[in-house]
C-alpha atoms as a PDB file:
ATOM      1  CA  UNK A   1       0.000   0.000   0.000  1.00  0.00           C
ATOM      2  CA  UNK A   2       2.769   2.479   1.083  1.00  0.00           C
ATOM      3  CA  UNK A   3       4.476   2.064  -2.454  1.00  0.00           C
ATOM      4  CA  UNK A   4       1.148   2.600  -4.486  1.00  0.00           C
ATOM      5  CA  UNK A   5       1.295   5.991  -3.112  1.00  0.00           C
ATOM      6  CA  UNK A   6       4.934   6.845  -2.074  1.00  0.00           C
ATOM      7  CA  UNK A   7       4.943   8.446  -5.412  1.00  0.00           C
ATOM      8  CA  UNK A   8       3.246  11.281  -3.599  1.00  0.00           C
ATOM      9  CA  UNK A   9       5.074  12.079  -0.918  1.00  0.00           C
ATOM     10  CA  UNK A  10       7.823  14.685  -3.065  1.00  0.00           C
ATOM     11  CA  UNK A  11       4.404  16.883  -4.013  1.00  0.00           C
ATOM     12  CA  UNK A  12       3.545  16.611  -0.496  1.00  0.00           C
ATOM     13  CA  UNK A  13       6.579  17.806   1.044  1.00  0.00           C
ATOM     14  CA  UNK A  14       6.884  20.628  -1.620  1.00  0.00           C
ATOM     15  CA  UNK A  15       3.600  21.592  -0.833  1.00  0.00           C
ATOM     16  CA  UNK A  16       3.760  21.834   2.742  1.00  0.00           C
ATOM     17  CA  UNK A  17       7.432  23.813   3.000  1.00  0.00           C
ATOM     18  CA  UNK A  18       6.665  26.260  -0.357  1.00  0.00           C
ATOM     19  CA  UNK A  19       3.333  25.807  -1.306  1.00  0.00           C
ATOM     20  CA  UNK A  20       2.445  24.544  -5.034  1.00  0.00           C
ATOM     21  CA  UNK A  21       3.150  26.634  -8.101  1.00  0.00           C
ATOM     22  CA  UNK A  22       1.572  25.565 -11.536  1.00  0.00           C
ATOM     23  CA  UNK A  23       5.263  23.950 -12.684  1.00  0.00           C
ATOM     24  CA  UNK A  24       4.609  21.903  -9.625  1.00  0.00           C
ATOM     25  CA  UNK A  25       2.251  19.718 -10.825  1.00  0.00           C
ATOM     26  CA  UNK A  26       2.505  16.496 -13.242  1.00  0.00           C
ATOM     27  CA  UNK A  27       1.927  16.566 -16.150  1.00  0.00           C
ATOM     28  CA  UNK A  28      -0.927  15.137 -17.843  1.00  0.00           C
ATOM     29  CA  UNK A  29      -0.223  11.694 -19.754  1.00  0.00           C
ATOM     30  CA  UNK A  30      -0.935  11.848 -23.558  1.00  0.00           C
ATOM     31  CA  UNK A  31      -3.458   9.187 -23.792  1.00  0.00           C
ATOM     32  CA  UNK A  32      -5.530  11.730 -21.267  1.00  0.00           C
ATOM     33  CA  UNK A  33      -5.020  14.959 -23.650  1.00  0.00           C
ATOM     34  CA  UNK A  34      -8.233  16.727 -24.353  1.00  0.00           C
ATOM     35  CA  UNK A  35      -6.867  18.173 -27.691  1.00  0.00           C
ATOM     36  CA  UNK A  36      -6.198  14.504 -28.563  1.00  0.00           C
ATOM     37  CA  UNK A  37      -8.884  12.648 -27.327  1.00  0.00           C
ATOM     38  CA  UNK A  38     -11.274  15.149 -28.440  1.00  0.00           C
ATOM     39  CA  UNK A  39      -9.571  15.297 -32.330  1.00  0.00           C
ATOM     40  CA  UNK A  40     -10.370  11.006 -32.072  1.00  0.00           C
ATOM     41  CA  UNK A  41     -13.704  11.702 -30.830  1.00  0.00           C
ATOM     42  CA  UNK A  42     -14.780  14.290 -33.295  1.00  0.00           C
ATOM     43  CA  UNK A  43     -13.135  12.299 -36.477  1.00  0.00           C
ATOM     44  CA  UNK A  44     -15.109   9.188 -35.364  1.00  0.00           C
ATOM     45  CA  UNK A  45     -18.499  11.401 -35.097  1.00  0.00           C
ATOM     46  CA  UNK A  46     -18.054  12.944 -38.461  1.00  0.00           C
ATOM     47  CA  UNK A  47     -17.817   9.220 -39.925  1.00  0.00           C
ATOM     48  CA  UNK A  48     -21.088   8.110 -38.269  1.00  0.00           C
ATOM     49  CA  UNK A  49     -23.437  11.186 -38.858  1.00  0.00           C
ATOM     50  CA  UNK A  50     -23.074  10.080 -42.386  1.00  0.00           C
ATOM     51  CA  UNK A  51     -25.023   7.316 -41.641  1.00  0.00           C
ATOM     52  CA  UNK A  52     -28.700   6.202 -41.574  1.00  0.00           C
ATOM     53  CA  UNK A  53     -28.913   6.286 -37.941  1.00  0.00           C
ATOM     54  CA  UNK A  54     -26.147   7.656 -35.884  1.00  0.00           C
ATOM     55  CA  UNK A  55     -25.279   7.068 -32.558  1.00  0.00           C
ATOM     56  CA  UNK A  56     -22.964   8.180 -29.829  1.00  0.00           C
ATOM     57  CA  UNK A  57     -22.660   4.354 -28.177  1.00  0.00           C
ATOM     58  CA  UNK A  58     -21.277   3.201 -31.617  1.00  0.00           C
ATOM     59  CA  UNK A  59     -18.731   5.591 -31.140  1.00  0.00           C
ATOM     60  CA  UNK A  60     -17.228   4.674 -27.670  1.00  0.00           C
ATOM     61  CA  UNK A  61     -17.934   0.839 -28.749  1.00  0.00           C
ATOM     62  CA  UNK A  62     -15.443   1.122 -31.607  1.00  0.00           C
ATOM     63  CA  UNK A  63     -12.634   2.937 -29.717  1.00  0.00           C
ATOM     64  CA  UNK A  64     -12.937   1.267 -26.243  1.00  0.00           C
ATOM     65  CA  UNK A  65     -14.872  -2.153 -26.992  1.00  0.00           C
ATOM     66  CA  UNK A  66     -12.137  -4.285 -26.911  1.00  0.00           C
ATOM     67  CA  UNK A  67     -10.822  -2.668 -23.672  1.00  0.00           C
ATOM     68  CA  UNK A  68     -14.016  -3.272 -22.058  1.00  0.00           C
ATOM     69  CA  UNK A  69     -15.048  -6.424 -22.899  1.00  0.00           C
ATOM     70  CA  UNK A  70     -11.406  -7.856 -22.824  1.00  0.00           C
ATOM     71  CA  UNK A  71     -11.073  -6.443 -19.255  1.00  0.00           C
ATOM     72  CA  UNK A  72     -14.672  -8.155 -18.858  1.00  0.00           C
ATOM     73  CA  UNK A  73     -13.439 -11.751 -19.704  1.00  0.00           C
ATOM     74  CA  UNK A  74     -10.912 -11.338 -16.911  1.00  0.00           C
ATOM     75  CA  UNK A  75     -12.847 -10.630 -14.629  1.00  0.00           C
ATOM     76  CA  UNK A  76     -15.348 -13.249 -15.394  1.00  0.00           C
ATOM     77  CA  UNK A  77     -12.949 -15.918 -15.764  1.00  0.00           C
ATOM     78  CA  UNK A  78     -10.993 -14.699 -11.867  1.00  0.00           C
ATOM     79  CA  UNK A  79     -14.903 -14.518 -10.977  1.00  0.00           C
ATOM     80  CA  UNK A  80     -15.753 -18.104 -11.635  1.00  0.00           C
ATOM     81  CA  UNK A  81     -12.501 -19.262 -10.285  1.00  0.00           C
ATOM     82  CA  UNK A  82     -13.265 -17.798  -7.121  1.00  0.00           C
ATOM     83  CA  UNK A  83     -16.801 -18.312  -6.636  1.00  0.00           C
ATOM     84  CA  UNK A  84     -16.218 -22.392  -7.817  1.00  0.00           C
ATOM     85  CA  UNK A  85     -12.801 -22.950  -6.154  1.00  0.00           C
ATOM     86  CA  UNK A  86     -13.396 -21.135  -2.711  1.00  0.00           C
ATOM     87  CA  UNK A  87     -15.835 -23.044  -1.279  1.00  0.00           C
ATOM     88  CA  UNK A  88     -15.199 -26.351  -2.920  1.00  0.00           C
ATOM     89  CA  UNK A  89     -11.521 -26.052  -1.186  1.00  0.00           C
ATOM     90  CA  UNK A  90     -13.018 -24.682   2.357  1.00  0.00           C
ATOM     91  CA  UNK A  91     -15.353 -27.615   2.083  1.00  0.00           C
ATOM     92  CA  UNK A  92     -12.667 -30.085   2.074  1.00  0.00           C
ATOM     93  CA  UNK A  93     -10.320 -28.720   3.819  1.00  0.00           C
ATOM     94  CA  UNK A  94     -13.353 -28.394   7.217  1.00  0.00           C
ATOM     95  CA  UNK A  95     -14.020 -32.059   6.083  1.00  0.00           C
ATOM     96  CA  UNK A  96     -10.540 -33.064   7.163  1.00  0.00           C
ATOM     97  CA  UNK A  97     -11.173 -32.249  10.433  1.00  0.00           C
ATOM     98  CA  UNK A  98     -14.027 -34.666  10.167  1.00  0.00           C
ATOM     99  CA  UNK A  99     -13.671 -38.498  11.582  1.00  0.00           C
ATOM    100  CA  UNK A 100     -12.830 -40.753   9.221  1.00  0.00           C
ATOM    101  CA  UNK A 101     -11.959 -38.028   6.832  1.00  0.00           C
ATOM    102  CA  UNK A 102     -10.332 -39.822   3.833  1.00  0.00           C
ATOM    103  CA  UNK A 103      -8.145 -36.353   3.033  1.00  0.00           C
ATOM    104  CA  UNK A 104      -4.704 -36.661   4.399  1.00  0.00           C
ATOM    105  CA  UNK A 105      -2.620 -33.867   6.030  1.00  0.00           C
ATOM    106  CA  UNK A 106      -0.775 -32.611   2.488  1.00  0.00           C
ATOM    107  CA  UNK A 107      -3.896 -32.664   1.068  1.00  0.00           C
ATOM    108  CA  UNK A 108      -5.755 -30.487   3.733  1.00  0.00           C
ATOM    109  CA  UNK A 109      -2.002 -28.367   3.420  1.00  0.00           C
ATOM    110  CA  UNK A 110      -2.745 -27.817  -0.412  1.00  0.00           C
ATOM    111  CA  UNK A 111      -6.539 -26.453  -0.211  1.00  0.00           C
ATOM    112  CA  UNK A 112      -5.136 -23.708   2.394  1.00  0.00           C
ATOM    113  CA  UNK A 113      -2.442 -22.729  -0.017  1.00  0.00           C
ATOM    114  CA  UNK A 114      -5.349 -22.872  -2.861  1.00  0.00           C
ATOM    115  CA  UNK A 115      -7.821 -20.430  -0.299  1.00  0.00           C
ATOM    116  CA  UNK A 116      -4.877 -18.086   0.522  1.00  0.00           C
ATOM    117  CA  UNK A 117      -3.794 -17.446  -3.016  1.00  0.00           C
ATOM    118  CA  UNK A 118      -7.436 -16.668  -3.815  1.00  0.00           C
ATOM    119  CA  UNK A 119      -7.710 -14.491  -1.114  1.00  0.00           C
ATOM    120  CA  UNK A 120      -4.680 -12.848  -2.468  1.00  0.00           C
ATOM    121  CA  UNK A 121      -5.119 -12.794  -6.115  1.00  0.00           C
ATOM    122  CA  UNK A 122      -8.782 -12.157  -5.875  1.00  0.00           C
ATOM    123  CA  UNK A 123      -8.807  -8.726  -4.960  1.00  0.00           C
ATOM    124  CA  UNK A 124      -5.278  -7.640  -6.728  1.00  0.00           C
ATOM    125  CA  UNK A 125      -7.252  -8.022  -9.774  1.00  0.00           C
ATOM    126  CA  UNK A 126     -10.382  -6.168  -8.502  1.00  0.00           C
ATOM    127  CA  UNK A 127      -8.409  -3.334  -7.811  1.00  0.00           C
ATOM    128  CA  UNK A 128      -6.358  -3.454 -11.128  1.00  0.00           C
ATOM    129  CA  UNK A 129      -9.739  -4.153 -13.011  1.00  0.00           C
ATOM    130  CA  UNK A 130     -11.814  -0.880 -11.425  1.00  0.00           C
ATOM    131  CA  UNK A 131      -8.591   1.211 -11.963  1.00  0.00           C
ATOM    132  CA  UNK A 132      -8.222   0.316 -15.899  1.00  0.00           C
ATOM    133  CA  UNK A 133     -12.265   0.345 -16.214  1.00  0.00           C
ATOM    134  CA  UNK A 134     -12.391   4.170 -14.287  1.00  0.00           C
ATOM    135  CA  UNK A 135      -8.950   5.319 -16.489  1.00  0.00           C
ATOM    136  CA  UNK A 136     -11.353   4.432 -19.697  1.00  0.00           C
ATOM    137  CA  UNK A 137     -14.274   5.863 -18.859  1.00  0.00           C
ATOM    138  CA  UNK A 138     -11.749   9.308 -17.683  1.00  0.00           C
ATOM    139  CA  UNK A 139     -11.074   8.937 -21.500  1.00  0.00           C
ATOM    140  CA  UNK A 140     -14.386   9.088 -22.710  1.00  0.00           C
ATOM    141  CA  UNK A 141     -15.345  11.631 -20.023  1.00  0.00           C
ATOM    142  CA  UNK A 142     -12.472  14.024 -21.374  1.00  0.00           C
ATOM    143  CA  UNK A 143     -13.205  13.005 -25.249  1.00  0.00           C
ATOM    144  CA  UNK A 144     -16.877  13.854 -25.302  1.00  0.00           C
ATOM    145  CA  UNK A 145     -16.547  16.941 -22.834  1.00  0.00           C
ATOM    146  CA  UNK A 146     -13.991  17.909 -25.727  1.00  0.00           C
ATOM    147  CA  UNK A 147     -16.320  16.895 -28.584  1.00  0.00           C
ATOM    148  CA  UNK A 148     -19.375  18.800 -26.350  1.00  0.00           C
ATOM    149  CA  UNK A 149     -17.280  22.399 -26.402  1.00  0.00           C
ATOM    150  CA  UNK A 150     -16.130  22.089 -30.303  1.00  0.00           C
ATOM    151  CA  UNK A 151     -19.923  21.828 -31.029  1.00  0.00           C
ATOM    152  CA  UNK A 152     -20.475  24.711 -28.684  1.00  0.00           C
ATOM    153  CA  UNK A 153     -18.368  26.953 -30.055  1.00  0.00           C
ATOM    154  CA  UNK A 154     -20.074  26.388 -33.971  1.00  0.00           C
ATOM    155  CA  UNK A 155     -23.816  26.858 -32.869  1.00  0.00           C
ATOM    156  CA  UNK A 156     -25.408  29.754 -34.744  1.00  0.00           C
ATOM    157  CA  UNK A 157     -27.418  32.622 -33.083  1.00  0.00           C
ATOM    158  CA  UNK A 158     -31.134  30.366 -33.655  1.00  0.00           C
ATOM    159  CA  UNK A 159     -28.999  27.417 -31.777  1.00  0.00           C
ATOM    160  CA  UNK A 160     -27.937  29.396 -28.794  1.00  0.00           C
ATOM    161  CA  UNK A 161     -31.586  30.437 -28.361  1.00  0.00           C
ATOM    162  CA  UNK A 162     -32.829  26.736 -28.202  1.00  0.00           C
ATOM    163  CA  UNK A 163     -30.094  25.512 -26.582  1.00  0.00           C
ATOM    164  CA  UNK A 164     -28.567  27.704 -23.005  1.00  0.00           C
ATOM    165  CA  UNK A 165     -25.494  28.230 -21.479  1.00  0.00           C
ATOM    166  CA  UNK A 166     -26.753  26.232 -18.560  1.00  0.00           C
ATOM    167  CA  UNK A 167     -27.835  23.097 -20.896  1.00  0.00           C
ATOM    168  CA  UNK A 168     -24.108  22.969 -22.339  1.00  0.00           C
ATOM    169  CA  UNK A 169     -23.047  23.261 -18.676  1.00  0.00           C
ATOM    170  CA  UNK A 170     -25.207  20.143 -17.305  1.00  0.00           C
ATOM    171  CA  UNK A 171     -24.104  18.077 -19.926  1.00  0.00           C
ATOM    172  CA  UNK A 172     -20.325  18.518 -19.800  1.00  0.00           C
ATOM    173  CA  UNK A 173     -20.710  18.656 -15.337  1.00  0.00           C
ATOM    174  CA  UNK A 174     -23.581  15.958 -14.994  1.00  0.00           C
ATOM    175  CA  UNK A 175     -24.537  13.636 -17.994  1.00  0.00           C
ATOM    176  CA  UNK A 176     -21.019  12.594 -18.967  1.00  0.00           C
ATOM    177  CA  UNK A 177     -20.015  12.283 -15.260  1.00  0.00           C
ATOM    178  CA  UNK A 178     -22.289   9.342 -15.590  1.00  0.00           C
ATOM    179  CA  UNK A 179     -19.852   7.343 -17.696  1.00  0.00           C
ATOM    180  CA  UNK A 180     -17.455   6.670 -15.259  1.00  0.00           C
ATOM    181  CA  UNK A 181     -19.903   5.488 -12.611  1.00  0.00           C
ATOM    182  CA  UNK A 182     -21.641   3.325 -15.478  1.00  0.00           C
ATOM    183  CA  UNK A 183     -18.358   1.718 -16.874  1.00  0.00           C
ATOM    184  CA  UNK A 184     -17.466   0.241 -13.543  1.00  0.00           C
ATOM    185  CA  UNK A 185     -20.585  -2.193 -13.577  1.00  0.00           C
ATOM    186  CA  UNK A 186     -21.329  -2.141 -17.276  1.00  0.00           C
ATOM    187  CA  UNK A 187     -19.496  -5.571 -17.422  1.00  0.00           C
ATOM    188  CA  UNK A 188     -21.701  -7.428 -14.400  1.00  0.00           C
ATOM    189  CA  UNK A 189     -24.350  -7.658 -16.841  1.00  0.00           C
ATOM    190  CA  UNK A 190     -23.048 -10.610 -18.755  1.00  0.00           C
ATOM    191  CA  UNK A 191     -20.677 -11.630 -16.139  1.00  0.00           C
ATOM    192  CA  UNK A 192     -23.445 -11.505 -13.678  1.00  0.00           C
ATOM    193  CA  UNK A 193     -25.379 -14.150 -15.911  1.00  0.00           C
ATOM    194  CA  UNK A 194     -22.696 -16.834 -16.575  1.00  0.00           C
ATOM    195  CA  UNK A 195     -21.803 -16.674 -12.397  1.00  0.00           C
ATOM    196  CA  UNK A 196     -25.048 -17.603 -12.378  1.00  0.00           C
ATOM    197  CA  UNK A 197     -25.113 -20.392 -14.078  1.00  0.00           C
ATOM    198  CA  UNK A 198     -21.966 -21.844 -13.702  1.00  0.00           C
ATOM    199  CA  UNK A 199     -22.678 -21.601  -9.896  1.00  0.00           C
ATOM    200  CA  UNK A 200     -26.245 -23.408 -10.274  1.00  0.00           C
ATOM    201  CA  UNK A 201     -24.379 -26.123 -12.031  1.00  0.00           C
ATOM    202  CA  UNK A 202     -21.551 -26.654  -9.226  1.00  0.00           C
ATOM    203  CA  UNK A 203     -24.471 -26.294  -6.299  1.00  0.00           C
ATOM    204  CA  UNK A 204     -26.826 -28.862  -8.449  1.00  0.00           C
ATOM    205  CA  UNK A 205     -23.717 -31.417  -8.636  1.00  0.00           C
ATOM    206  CA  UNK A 206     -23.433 -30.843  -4.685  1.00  0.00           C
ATOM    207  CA  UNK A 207     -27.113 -30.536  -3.439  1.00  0.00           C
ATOM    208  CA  UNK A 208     -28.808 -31.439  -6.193  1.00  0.00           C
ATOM    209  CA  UNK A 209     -32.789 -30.423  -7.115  1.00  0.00           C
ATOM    210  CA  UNK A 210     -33.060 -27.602  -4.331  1.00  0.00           C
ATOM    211  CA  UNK A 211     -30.171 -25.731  -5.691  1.00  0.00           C
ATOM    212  CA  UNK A 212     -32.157 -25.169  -8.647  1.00  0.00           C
ATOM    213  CA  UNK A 213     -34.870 -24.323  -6.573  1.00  0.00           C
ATOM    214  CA  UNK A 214     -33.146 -21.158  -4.783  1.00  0.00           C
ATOM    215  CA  UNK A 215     -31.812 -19.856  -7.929  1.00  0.00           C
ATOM    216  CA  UNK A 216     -35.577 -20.038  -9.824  1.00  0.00           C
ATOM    217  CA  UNK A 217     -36.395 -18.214  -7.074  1.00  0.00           C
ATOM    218  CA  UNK A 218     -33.589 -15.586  -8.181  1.00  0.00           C
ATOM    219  CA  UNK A 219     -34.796 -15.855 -11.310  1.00  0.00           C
ATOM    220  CA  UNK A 220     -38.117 -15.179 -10.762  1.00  0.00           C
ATOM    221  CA  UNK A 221     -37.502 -11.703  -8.791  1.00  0.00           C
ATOM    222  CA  UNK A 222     -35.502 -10.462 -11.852  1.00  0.00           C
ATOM    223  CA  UNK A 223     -38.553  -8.952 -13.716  1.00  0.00           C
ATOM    224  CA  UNK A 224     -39.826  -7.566 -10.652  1.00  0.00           C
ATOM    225  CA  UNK A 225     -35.832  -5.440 -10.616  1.00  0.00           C
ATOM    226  CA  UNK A 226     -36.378  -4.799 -13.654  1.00  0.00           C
ATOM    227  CA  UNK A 227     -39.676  -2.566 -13.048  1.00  0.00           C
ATOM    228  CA  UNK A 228     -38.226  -0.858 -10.131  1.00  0.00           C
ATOM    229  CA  UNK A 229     -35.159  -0.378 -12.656  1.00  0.00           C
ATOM    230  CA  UNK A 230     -37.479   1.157 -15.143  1.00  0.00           C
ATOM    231  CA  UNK A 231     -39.351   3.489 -12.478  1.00  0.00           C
ATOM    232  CA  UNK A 232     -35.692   4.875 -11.039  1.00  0.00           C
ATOM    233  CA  UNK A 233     -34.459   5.582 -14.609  1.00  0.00           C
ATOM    234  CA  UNK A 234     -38.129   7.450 -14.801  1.00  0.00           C
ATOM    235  CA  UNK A 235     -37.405   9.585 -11.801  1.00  0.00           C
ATOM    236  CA  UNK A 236     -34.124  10.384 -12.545  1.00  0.00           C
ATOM    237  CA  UNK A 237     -35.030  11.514 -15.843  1.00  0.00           C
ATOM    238  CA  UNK A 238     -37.243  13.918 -14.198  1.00  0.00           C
ATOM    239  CA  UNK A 239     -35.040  15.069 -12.030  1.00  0.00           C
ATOM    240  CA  UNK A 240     -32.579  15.984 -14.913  1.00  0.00           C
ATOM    241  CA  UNK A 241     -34.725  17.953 -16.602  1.00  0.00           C
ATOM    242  CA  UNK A 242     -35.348  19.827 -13.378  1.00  0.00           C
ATOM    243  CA  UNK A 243     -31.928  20.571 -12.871  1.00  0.00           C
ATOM    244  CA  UNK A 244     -31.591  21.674 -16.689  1.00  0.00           C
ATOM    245  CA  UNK A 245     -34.858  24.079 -16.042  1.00  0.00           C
ATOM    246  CA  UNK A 246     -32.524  25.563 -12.702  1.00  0.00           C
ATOM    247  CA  UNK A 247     -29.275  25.727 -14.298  1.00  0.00           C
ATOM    248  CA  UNK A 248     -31.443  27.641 -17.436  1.00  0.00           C
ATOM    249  CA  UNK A 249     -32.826  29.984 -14.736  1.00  0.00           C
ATOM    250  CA  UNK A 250     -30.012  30.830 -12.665  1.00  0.00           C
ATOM    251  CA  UNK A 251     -27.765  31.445 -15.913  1.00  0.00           C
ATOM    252  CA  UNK A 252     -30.642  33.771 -17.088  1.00  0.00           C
ATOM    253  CA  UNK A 253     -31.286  35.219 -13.843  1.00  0.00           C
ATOM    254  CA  UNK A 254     -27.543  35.972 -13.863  1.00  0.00           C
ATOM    255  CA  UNK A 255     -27.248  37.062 -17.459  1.00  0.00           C
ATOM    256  CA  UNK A 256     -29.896  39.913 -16.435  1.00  0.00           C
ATOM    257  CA  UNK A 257     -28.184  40.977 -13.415  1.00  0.00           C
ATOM    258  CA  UNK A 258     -25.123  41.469 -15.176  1.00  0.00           C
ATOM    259  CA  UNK A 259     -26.663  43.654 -18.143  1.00  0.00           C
ATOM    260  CA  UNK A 260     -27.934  45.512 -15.032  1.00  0.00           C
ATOM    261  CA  UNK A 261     -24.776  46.165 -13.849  1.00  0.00           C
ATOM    262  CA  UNK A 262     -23.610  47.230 -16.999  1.00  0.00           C
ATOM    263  CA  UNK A 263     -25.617  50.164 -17.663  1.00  0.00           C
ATOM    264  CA  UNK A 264     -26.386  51.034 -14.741  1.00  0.00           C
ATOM    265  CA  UNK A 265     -30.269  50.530 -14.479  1.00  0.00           C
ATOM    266  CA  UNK A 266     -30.468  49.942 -10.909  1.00  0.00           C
ATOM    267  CA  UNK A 267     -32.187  52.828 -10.014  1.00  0.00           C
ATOM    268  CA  UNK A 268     -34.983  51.652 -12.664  1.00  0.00           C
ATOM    269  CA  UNK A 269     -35.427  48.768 -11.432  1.00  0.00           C
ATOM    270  CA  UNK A 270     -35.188  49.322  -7.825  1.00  0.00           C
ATOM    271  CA  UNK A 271     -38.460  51.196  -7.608  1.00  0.00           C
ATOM    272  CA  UNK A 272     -40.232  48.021  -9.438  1.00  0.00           C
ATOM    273  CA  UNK A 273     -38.484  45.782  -8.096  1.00  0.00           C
ATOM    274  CA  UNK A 274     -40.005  47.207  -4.593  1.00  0.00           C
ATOM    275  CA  UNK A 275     -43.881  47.485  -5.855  1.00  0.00           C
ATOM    276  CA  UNK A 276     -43.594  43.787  -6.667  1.00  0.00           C
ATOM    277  CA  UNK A 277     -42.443  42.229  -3.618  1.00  0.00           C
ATOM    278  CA  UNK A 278     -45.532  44.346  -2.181  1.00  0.00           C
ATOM    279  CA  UNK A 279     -48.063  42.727  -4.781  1.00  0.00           C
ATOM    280  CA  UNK A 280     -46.185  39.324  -4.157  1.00  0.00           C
ATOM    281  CA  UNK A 281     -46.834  39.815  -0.052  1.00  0.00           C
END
């Protein structure tokens, strides 16, 4: 643990005796450029607006795909491992212990080695697998934040007046934040399913009918997610488009102060301003 972060300890100690200038800081790797990322992510967009039906998911697919789902099989594979090995080797390693236990000492010696080099391995990869997963979606977070302020800067006066300040703002701040909380579990979809069934095989050679049983069971609760699934993605909706509606106000609200400001129309407004909050009580 110490050497995952000693790397930070020079900043650290700069910081505390000087305090940080700008030349200070690392630099920023080149595979997490903005001007790079963003020239990959606009060059793929231009190719797929020119066809029938465009979409932004194609996109990311193409360029990070294979760095998903190849991270994916990984983790599916250490998954299975774990969930099939682990208890099979707990189980006969507590049955040694049992009278007239037919596994010897070296074998009850080799299924602790097996459950402490799970134990180990297990959660290395975990923590290598949500650290590769969170630097891709950082990638696509910077790309289409990139891609987001190119198109900004083109819109036309008739686009600005559709589109606010405050919309541009939510999307690059909120909406493609969501990526990197997404990619983390975007893989346990697929994974999820082949756990499951590799693990109702392995319980159904052990316990036979009722494993099947407990996981119908499972299986049966799964639409009943998926409705609650569908009513949160409903209510979060809303609650985007509330926070679009605030961010459009305040950003207006602001807008008009500041042409206030400018020329100097606060003694205008002041007397109105005073009659209202009368009439409004």
């Amino acid at each position: 643990m110490m050497e995952s972060v000693s790397y930070t300890f020079d900043i650290f100690k700069k910081g505390y005796k000087n305090g940080l200038q700008e030349e200070d800081l690392y630099d920023v790797f080149s595979q997490y450029k903005s001007s790079k990322l963003g020239d990959t992510f606009e060059d793929e967009w231009n190719q797929e607006i020119l066809k029938p039906k465009p979409a932004l998911t194609k996109v990311i697919v193409r360029k990070f795909g294979k760095t998903i789902i190849g991270w994916g099989f990984l983790k599916m594979a250490i998954r299975v491992i774990y969930m099939v090995s682990k208890p099979l080797a707990i189980g006969k390693l507590v049955s040694y212990f049992s009278p007239g236990s037919t596994v010897t000492l070296e074998d009850a010696y080799r299924y602790a080695l097996v459950i402490t080099i799970i134990l180990i391995v297990q959660p290395l990869f975990n923590h290598t697998y949500y650290i590769r997963m969170m630097e891709t979606a950082q990638r696509i977070r910077i790309g289409l934040c990139s891609l987001v302020y190119r198109k900004s800067l083109r819109l036309n006066t008739s686009s600005l007046i559709e589109i606010s300040n405050g919309r541009i703002v939510t999307i690059i701040t909120k909406d493609v934040m969501l990526f990197e909380s997404m990619l983390q579990f975007v893989n346990e979809v697929w994974i999820g399913t082949i756990q499951v069934i590799v693990m109702t095989y392995v319980m159904y050679l052990q316990i036979g009918v009722p494993a099947i049983i407990g996981i119908g069971f499972l299986v049966v609760l799964t639409p009943l997610q998926g409705i609650v699934a569908k009513y949160t993605m409903k209510t979060k909706l809303k609650t985007l488009a509330r926070s679009d509606e605030r961010i459009r106000l305040i950003q207006e609200i602001l807008s008009t102060i500041q042409i206030i400001k400018i020329y100097t129309w606060e003694n205008y407004f002041n007397p109105n301003n005073k009659n209202l909050h009368m009439k409004i009580g």
